[in-house]
ModelCIF file with pLDDT and N, C-alpha, C, O atoms, coordinates in Angstrom:
data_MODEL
#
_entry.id   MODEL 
#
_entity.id                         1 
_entity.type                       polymer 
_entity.pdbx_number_of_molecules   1 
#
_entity_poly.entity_id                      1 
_entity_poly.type                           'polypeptide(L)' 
_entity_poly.nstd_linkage                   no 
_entity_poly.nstd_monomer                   no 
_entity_poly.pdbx_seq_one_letter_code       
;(UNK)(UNK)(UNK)(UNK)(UNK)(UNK)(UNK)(UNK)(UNK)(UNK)(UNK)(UNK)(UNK)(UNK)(UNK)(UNK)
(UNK)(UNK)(UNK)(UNK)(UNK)(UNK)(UNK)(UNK)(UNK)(UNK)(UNK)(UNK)(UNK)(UNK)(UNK)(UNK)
(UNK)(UNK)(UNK)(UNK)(UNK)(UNK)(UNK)(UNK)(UNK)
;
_entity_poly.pdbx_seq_one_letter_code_can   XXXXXXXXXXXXXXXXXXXXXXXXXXXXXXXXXXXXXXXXX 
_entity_poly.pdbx_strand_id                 A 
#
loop_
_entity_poly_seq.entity_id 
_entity_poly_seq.num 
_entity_poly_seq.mon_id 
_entity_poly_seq.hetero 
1 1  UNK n 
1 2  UNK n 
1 3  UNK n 
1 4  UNK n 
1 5  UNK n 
1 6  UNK n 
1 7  UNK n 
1 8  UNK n 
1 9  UNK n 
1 10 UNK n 
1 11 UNK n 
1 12 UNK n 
1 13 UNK n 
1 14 UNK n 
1 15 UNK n 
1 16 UNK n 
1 17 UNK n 
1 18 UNK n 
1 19 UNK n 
1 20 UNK n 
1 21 UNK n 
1 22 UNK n 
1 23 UNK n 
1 24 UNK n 
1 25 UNK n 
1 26 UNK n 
1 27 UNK n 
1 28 UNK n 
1 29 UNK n 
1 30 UNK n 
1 31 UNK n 
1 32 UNK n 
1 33 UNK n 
1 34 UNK n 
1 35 UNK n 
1 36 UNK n 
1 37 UNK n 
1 38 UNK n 
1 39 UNK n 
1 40 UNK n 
1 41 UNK n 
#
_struct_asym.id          A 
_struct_asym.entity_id   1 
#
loop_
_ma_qa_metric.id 
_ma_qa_metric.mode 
_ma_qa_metric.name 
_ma_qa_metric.software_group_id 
_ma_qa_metric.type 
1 global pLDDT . pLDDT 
2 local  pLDDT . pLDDT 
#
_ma_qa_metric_global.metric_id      1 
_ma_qa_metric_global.metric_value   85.49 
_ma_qa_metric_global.model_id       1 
_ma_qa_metric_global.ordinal_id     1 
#
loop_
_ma_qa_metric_local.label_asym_id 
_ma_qa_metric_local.label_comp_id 
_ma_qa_metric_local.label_seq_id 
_ma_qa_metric_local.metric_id 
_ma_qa_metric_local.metric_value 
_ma_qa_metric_local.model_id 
_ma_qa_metric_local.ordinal_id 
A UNK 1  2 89.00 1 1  
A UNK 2  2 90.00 1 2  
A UNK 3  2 90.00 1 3  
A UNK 4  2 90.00 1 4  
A UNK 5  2 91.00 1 5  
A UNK 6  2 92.00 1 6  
A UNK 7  2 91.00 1 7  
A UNK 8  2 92.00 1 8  
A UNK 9  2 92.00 1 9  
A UNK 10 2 92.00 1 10 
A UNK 11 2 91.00 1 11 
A UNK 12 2 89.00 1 12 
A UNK 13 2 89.00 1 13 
A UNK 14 2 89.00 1 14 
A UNK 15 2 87.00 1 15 
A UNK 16 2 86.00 1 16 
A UNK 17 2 88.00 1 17 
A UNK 18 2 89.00 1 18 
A UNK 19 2 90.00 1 19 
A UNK 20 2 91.00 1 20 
A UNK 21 2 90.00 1 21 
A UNK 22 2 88.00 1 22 
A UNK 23 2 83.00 1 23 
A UNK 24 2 88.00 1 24 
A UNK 25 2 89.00 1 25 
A UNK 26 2 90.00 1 26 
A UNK 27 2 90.00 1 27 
A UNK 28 2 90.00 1 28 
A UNK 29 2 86.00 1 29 
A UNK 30 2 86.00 1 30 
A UNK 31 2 81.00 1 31 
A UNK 32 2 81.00 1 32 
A UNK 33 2 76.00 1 33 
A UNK 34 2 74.00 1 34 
A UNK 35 2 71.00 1 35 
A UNK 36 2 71.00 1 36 
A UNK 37 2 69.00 1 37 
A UNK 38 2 73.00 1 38 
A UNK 39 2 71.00 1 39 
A UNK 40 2 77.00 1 40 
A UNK 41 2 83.00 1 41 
#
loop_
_atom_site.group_PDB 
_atom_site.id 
_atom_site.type_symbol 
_atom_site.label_atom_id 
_atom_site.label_alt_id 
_atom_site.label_comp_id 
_atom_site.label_asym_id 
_atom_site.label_entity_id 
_atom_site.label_seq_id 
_atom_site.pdbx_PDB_ins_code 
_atom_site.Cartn_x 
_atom_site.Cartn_y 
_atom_site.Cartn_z 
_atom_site.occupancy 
_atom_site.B_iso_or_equiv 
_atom_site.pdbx_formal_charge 
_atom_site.auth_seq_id 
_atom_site.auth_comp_id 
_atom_site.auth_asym_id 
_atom_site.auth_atom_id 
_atom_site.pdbx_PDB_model_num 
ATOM 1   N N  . UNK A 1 1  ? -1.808 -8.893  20.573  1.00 89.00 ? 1  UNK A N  1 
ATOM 2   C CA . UNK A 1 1  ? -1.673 -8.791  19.131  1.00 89.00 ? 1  UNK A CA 1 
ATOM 3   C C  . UNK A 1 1  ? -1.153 -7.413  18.730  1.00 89.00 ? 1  UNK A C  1 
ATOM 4   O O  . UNK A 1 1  ? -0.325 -7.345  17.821  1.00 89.00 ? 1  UNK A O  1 
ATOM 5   N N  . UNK A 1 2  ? -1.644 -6.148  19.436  1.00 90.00 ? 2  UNK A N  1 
ATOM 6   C CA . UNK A 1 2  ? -1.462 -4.860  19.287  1.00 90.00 ? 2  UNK A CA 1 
ATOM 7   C C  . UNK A 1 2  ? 0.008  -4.816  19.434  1.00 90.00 ? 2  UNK A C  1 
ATOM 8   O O  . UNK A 1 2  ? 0.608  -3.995  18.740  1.00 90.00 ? 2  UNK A O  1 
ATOM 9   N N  . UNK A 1 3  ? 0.740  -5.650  20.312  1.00 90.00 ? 3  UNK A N  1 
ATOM 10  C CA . UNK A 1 3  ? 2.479  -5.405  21.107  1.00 90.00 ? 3  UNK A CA 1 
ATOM 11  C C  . UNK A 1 3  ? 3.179  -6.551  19.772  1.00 90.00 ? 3  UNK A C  1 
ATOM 12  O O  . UNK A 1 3  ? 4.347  -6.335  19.449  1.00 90.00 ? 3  UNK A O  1 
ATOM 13  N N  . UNK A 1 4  ? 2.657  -7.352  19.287  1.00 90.00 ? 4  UNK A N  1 
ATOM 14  C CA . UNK A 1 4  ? 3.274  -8.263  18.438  1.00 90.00 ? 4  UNK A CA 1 
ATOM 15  C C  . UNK A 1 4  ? 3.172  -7.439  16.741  1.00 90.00 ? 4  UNK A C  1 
ATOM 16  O O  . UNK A 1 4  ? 4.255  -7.387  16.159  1.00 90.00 ? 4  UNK A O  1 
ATOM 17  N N  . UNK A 1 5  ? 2.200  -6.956  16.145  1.00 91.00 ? 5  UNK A N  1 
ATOM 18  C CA . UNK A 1 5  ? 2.407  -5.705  15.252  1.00 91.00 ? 5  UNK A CA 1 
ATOM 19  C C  . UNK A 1 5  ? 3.144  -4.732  15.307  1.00 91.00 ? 5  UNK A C  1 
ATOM 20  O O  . UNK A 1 5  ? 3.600  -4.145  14.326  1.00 91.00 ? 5  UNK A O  1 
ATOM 21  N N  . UNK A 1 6  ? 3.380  -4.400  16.703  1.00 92.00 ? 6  UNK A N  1 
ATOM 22  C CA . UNK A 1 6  ? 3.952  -2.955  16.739  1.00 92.00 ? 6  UNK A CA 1 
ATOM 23  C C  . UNK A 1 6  ? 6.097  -3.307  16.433  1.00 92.00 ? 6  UNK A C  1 
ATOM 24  O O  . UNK A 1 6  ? 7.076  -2.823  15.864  1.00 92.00 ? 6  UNK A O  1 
ATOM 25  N N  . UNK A 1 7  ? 5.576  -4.733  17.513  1.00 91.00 ? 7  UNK A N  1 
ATOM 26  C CA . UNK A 1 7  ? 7.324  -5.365  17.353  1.00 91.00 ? 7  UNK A CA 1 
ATOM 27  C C  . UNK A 1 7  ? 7.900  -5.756  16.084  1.00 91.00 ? 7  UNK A C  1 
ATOM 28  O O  . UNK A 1 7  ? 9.089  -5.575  15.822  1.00 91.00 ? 7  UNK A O  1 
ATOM 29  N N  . UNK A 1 8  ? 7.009  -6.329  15.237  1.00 92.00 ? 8  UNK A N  1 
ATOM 30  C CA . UNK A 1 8  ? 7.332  -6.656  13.917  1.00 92.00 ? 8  UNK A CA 1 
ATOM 31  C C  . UNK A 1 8  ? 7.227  -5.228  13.115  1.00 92.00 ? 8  UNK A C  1 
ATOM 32  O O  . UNK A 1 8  ? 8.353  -4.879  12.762  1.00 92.00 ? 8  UNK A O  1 
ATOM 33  N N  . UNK A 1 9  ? 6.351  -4.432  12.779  1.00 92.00 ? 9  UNK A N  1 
ATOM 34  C CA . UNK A 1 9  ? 7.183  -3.015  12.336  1.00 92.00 ? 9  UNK A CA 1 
ATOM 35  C C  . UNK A 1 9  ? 8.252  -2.608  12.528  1.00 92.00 ? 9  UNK A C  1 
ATOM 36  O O  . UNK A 1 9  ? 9.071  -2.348  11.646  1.00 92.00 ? 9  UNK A O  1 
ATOM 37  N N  . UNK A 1 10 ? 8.451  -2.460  14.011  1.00 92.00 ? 10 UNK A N  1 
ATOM 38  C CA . UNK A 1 10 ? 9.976  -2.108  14.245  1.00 92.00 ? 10 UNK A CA 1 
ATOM 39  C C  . UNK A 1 10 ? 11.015 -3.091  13.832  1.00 92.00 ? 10 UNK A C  1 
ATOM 40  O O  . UNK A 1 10 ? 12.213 -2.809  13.800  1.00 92.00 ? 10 UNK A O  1 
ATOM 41  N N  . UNK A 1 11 ? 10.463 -4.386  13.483  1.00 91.00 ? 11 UNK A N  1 
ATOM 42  C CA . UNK A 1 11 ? 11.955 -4.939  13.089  1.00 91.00 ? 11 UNK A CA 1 
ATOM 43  C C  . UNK A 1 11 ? 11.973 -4.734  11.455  1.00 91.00 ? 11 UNK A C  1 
ATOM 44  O O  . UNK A 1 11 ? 12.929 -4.712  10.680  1.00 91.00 ? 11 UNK A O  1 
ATOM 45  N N  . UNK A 1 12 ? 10.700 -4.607  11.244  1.00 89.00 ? 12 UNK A N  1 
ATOM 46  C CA . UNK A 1 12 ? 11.071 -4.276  9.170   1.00 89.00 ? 12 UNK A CA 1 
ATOM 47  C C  . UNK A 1 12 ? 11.617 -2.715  9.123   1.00 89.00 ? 12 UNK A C  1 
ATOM 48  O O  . UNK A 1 12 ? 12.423 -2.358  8.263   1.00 89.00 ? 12 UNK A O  1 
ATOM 49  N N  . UNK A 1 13 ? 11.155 -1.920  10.020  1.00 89.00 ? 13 UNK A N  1 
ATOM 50  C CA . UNK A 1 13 ? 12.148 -0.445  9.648   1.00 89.00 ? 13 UNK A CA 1 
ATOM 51  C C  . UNK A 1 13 ? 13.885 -0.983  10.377  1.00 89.00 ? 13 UNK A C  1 
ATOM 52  O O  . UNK A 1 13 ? 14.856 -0.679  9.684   1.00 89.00 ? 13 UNK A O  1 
ATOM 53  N N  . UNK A 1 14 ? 14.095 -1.579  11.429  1.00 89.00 ? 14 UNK A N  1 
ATOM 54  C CA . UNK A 1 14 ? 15.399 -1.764  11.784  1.00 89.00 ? 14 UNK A CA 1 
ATOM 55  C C  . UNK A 1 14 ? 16.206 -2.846  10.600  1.00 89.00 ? 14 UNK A C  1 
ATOM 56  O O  . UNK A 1 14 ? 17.393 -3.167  10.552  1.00 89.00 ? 14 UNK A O  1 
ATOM 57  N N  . UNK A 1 15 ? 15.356 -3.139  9.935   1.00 87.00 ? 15 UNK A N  1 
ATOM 58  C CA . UNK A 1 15 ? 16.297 -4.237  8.671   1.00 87.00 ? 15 UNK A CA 1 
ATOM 59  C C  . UNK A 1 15 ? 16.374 -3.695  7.732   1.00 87.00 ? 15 UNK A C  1 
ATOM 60  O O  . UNK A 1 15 ? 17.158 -4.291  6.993   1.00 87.00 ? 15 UNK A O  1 
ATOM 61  N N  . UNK A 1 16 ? 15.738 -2.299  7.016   1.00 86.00 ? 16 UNK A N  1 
ATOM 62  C CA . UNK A 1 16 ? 15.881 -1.959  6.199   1.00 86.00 ? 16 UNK A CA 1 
ATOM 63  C C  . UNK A 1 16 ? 16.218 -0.619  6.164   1.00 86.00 ? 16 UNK A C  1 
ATOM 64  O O  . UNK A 1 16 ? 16.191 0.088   5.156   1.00 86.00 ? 16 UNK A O  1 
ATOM 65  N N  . UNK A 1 17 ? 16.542 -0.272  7.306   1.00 88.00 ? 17 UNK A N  1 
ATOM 66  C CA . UNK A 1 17 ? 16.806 1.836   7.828   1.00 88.00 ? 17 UNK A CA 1 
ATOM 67  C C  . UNK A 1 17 ? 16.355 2.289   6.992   1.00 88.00 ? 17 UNK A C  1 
ATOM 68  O O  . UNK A 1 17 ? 17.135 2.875   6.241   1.00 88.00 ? 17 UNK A O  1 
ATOM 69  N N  . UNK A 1 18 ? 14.716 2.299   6.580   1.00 89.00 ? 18 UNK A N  1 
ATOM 70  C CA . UNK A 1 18 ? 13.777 2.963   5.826   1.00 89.00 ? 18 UNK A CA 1 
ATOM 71  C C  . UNK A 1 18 ? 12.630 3.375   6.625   1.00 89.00 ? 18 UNK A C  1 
ATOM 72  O O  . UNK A 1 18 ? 12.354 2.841   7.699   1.00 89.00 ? 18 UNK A O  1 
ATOM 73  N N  . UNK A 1 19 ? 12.167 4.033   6.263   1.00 90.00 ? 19 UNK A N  1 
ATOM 74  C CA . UNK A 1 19 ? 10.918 4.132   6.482   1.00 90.00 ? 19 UNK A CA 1 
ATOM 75  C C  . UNK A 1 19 ? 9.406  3.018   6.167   1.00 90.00 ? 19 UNK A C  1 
ATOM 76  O O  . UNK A 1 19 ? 9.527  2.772   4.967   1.00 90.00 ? 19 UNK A O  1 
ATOM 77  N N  . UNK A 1 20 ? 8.431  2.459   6.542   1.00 91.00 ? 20 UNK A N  1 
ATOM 78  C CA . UNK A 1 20 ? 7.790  1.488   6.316   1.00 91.00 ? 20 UNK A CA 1 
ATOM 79  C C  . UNK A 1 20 ? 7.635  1.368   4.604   1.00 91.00 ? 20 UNK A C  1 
ATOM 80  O O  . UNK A 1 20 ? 8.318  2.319   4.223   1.00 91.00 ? 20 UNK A O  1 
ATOM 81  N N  . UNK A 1 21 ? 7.331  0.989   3.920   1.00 90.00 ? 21 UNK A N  1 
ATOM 82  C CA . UNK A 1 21 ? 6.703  0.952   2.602   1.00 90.00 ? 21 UNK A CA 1 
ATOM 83  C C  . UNK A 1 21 ? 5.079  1.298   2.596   1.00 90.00 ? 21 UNK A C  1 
ATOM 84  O O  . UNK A 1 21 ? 4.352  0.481   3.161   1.00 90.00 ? 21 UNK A O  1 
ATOM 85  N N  . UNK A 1 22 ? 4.616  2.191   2.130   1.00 88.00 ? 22 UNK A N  1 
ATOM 86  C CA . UNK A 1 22 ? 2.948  2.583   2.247   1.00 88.00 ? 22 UNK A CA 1 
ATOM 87  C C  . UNK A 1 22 ? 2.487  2.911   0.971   1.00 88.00 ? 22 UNK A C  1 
ATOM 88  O O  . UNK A 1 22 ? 3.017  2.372   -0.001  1.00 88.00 ? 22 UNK A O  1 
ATOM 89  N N  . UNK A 1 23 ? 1.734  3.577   0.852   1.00 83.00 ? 23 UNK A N  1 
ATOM 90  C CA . UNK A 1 23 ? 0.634  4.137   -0.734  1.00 83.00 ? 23 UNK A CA 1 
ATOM 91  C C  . UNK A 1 23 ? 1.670  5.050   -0.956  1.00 83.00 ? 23 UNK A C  1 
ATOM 92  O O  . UNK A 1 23 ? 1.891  5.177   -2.161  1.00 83.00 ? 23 UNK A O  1 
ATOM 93  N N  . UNK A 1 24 ? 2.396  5.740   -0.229  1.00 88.00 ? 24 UNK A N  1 
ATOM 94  C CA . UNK A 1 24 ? 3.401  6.859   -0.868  1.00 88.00 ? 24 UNK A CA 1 
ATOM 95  C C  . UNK A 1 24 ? 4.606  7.100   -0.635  1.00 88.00 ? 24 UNK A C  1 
ATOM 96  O O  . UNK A 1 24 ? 5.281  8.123   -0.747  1.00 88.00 ? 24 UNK A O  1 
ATOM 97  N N  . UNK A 1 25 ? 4.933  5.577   -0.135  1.00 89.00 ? 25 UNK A N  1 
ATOM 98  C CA . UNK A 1 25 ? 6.474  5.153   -0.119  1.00 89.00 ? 25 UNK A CA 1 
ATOM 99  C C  . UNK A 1 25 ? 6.789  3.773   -0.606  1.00 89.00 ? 25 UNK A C  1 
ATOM 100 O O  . UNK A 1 25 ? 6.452  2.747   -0.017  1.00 89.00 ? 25 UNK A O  1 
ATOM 101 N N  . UNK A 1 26 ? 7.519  3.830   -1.824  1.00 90.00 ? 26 UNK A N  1 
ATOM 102 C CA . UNK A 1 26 ? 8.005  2.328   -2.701  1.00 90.00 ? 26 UNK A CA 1 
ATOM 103 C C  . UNK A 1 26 ? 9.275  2.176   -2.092  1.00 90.00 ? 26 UNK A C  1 
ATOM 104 O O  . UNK A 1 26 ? 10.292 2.712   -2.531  1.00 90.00 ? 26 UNK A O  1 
ATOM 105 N N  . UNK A 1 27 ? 9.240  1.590   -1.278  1.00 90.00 ? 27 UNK A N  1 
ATOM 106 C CA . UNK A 1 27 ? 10.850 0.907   -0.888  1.00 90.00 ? 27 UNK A CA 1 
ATOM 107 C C  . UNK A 1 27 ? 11.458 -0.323  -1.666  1.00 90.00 ? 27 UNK A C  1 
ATOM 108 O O  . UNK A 1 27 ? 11.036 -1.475  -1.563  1.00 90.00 ? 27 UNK A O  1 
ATOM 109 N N  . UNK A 1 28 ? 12.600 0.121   -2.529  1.00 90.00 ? 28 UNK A N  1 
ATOM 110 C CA . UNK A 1 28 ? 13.130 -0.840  -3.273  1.00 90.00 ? 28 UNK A CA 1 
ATOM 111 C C  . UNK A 1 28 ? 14.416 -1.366  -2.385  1.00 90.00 ? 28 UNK A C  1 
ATOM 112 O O  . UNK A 1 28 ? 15.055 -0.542  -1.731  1.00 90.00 ? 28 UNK A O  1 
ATOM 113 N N  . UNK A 1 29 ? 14.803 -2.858  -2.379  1.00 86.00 ? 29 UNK A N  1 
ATOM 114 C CA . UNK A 1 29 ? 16.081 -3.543  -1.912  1.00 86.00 ? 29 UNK A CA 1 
ATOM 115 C C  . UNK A 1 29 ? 16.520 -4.525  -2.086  1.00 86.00 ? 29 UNK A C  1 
ATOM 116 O O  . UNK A 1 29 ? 15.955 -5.605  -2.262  1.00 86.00 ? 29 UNK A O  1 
ATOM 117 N N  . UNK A 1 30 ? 18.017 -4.172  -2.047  1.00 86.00 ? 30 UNK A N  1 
ATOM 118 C CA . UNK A 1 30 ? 18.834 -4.649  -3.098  1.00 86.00 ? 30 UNK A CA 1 
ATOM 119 C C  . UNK A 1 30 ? 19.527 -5.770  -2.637  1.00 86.00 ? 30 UNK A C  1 
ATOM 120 O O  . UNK A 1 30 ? 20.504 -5.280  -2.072  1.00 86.00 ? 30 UNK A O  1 
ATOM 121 N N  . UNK A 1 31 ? 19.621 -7.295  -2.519  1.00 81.00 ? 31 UNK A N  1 
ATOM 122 C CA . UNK A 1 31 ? 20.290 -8.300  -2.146  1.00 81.00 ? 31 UNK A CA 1 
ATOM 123 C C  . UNK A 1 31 ? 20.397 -9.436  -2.860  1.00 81.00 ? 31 UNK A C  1 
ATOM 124 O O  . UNK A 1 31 ? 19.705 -9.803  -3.810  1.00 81.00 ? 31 UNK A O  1 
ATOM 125 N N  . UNK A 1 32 ? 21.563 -10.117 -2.194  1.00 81.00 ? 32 UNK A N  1 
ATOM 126 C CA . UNK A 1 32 ? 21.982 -11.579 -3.168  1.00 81.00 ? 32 UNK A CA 1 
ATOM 127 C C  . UNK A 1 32 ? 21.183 -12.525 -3.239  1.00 81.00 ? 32 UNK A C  1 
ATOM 128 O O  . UNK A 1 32 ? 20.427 -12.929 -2.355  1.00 81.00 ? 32 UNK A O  1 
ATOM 129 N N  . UNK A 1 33 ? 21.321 -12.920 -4.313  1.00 76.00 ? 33 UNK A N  1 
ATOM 130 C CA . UNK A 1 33 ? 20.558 -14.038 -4.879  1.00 76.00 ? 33 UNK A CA 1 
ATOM 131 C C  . UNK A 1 33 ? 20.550 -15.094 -4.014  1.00 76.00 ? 33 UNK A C  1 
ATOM 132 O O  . UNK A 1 33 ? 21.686 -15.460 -3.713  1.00 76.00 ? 33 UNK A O  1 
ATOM 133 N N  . UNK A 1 34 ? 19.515 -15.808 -3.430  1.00 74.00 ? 34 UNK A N  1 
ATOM 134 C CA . UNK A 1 34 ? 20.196 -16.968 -2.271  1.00 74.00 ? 34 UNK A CA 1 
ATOM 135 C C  . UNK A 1 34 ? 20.139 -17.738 -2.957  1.00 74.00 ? 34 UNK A C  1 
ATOM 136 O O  . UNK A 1 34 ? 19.529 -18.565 -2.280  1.00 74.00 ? 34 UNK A O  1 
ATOM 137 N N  . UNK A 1 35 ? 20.408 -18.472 -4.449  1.00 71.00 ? 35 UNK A N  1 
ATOM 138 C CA . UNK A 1 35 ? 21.656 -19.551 -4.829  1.00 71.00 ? 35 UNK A CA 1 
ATOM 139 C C  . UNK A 1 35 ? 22.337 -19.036 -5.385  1.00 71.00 ? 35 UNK A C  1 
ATOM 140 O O  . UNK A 1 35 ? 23.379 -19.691 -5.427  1.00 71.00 ? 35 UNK A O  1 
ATOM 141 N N  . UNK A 1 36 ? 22.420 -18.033 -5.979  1.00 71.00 ? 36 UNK A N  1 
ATOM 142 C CA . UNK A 1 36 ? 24.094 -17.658 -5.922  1.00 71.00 ? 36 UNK A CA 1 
ATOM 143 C C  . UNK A 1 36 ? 24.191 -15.959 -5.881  1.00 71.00 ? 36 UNK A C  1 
ATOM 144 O O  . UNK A 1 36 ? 24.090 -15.062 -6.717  1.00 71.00 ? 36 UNK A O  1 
ATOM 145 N N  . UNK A 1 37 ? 24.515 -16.067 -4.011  1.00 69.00 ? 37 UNK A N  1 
ATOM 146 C CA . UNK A 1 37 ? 24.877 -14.861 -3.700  1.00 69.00 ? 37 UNK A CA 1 
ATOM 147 C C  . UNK A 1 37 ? 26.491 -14.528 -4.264  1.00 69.00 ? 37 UNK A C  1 
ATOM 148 O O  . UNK A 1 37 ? 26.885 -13.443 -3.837  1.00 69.00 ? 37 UNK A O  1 
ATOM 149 N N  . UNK A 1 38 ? 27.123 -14.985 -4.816  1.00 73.00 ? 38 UNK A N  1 
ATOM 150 C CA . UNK A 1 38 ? 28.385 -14.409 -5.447  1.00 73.00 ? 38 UNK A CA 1 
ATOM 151 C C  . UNK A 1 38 ? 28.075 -13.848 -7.077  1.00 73.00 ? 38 UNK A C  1 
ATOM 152 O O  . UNK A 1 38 ? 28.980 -13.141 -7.522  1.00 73.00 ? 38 UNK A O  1 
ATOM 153 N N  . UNK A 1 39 ? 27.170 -14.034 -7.789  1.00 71.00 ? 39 UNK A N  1 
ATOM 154 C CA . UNK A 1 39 ? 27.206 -14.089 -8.848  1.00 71.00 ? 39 UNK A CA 1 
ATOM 155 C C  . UNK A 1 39 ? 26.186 -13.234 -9.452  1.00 71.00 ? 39 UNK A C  1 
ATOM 156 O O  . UNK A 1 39 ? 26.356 -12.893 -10.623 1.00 71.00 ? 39 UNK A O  1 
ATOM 157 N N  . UNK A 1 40 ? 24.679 -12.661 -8.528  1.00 77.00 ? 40 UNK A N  1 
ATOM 158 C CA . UNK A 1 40 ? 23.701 -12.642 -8.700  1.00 77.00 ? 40 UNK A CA 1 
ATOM 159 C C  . UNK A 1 40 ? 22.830 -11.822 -7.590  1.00 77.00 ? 40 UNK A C  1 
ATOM 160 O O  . UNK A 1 40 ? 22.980 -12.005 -6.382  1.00 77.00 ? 40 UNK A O  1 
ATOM 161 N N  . UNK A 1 41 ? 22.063 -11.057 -8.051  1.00 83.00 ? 41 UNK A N  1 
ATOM 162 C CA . UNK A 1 41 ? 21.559 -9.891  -7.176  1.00 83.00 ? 41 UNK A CA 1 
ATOM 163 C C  . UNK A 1 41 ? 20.211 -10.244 -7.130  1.00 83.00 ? 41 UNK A C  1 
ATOM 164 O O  . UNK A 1 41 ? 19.412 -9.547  -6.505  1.00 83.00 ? 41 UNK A O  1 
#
């Protein structure tokens, strides 16, 4: 469980090249709307 936490952290900082989100970090992000990613954020 300890190796399956640690892997999923690393994939939310590698998807977002941020730092984690915590009590003193608000990570805001910005993507398309999934029904209408042309039109809509």
């Amino acid at each position: 469980a300890a190796g399956a936490l640690l892997a999923y952290l690393r994939r939310q900082r590698e998807a977002t090249g941020a730092p984690l989100p915590h009590r003193h970090h608000l990570l805001a992000e910005s993507c398309p709307d999934p029904v209408h990613p042309d039109r809509r954020r």
